[in-house]
Protein backbone atom coordinates (compact mmCIF):
# COMPACT_ATOMS: atom_id res chain seq x y z
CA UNK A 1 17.73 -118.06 5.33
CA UNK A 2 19.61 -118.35 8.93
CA UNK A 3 22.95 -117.46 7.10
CA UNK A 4 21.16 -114.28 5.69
CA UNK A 5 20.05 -112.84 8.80
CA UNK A 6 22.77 -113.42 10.24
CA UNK A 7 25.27 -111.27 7.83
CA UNK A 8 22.48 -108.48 7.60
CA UNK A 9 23.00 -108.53 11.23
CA UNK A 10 26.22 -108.45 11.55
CA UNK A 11 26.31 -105.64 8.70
CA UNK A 12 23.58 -103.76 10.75
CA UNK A 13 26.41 -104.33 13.65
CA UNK A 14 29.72 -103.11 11.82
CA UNK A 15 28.01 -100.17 10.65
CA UNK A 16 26.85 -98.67 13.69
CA UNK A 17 28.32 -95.37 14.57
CA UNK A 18 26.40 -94.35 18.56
CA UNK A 19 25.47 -97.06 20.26
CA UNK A 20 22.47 -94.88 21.85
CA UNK A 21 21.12 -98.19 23.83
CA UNK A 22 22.72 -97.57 27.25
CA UNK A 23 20.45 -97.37 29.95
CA UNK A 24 21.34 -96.42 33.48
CA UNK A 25 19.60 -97.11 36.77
CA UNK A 26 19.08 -94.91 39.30
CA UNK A 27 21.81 -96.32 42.43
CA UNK A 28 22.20 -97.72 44.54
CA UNK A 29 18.44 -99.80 44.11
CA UNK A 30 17.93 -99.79 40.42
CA UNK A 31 21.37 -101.15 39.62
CA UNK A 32 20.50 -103.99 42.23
CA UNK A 33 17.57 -104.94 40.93
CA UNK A 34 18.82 -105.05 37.71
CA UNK A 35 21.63 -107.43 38.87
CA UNK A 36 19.75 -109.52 40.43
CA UNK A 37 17.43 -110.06 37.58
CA UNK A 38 20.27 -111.10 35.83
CA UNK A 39 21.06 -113.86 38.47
CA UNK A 40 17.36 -114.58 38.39
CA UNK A 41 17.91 -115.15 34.84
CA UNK A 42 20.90 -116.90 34.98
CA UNK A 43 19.18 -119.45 37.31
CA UNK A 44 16.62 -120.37 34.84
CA UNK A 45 18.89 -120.84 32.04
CA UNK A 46 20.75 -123.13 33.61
CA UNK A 47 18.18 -125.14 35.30
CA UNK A 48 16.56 -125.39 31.42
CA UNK A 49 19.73 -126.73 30.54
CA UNK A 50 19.86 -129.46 33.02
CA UNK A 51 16.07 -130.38 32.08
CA UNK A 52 16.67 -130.44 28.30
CA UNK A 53 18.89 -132.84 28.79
CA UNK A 54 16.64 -135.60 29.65
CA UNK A 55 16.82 -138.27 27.16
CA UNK A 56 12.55 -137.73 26.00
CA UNK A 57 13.14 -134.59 25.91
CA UNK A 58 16.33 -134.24 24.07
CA UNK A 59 15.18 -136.58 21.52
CA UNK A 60 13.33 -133.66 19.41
CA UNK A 61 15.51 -131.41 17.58
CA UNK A 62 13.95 -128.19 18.47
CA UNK A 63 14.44 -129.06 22.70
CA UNK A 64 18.27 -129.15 21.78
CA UNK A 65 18.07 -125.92 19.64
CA UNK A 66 16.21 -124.77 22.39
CA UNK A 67 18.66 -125.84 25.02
CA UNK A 68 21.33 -124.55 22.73
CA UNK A 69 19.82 -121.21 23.05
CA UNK A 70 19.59 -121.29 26.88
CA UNK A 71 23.39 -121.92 27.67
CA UNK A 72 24.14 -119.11 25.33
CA UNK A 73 21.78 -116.80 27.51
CA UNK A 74 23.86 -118.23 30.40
CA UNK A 75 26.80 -117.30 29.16
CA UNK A 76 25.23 -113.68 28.15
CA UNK A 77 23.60 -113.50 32.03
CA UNK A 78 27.53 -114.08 32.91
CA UNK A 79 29.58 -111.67 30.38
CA UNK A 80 26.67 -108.48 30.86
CA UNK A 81 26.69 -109.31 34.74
CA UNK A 82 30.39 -108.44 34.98
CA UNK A 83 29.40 -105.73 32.02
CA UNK A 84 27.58 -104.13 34.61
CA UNK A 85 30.13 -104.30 37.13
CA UNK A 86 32.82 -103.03 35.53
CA UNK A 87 30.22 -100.31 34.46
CA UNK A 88 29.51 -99.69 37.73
CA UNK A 89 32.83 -99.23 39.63
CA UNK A 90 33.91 -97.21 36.32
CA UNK A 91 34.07 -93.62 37.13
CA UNK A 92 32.17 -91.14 35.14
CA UNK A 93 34.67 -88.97 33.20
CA UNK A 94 35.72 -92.18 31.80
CA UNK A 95 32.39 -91.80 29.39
CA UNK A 96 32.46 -88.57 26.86
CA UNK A 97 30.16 -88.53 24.47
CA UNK A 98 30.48 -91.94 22.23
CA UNK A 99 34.06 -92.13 23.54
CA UNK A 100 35.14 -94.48 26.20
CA UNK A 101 38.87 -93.54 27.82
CA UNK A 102 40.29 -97.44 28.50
CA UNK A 103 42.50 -95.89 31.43
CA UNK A 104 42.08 -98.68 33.83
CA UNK A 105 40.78 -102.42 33.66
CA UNK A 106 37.21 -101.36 35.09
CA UNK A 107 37.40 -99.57 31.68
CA UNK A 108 38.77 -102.35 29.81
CA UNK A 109 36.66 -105.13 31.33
CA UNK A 110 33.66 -102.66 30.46
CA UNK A 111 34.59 -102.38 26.78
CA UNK A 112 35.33 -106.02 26.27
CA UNK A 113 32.20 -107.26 27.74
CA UNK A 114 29.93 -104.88 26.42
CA UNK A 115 31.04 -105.86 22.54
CA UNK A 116 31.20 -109.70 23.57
CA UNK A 117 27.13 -109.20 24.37
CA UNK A 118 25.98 -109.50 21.12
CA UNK A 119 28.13 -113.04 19.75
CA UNK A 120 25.98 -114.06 22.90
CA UNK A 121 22.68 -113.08 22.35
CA UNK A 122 22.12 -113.33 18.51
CA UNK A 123 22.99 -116.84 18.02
CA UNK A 124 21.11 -117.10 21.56
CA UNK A 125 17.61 -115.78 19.88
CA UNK A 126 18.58 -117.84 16.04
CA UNK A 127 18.45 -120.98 18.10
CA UNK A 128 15.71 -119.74 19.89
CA UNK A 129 14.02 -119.36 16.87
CA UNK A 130 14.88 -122.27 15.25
CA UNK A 131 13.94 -124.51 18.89
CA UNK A 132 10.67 -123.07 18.21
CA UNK A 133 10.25 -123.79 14.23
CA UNK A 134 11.17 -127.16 14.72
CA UNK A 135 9.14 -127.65 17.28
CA UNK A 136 6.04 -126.33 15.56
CA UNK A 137 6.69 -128.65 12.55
CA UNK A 138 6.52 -131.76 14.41
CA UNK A 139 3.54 -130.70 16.44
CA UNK A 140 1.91 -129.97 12.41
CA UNK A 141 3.09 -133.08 11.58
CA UNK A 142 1.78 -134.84 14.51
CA UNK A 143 -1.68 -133.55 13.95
CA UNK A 144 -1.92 -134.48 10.64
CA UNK A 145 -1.32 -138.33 11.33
């Protein structure tokens, strides 16, 4: 089933043509904010990876799914942060359209990052999911002893 979704998805992925998902924020606040939400973030994925790793917890299969999931939204906080960046100190004209001009490394760094997102955050949300499932099982099979 896991091995499904994931080809659909990465079917759904090599087929795109626009991307259509960018989303700017007005600067100089918005683009703060919206960094700092990602450091916000970043702090609680890491401090759920240093608590799953307590022995009780880590015992159960779904807490190390789980804590799978939350280093790979670490690393995600990490490669969109500098995303943004490079975003950021990009100029304008470098953006026409669907087409990205890679004349500089902002431009580079910006291209790299923003297609490295997604080998982040879908395995991030399949663990996730999985954390969860397992998780729910034992609970079910708790209650019915």
């Amino acid at each position: 089933m896991t091995t499904r979704i994931l080809l659909a998805a990465l079917l759904v992925m090599l087929n795109a043509s626009d991307a259509l998902a960018i989303q700017d924020h007005g600067d100089p606040e918005g683009f703060y904010v919206h960094q700092l939400a990602h450091i916000v973030f970043f702090a609680a994925m890491a401090f759920m990876v240093v608590v799953l790793k307590k022995p009780a917890v880590y015992a159960l299969e779904g807490w190390r799914s789980i804590r799978r999931a939350a280093f790979l939204f670490l690393l995600w906080n990490v490669n969109t942060f500098i995303s943004h960046e490079a975003r950021h100190e990009m100029p304008a004209d470098y953006i026409k359209g669907s087409v990205l001009y890679l004349k500089d490394n902002d431009a580079v760094v910006y291209y790299w990052t923003s297609m490295a997102e997604y080998f982040f955050l879908v395995p991030a949300f399949v663990f996730l999911a999985m954390g969860l499932d397992q998780l729910w099982k034992h609970l079910r099979k708790e209650d019915s002893e």
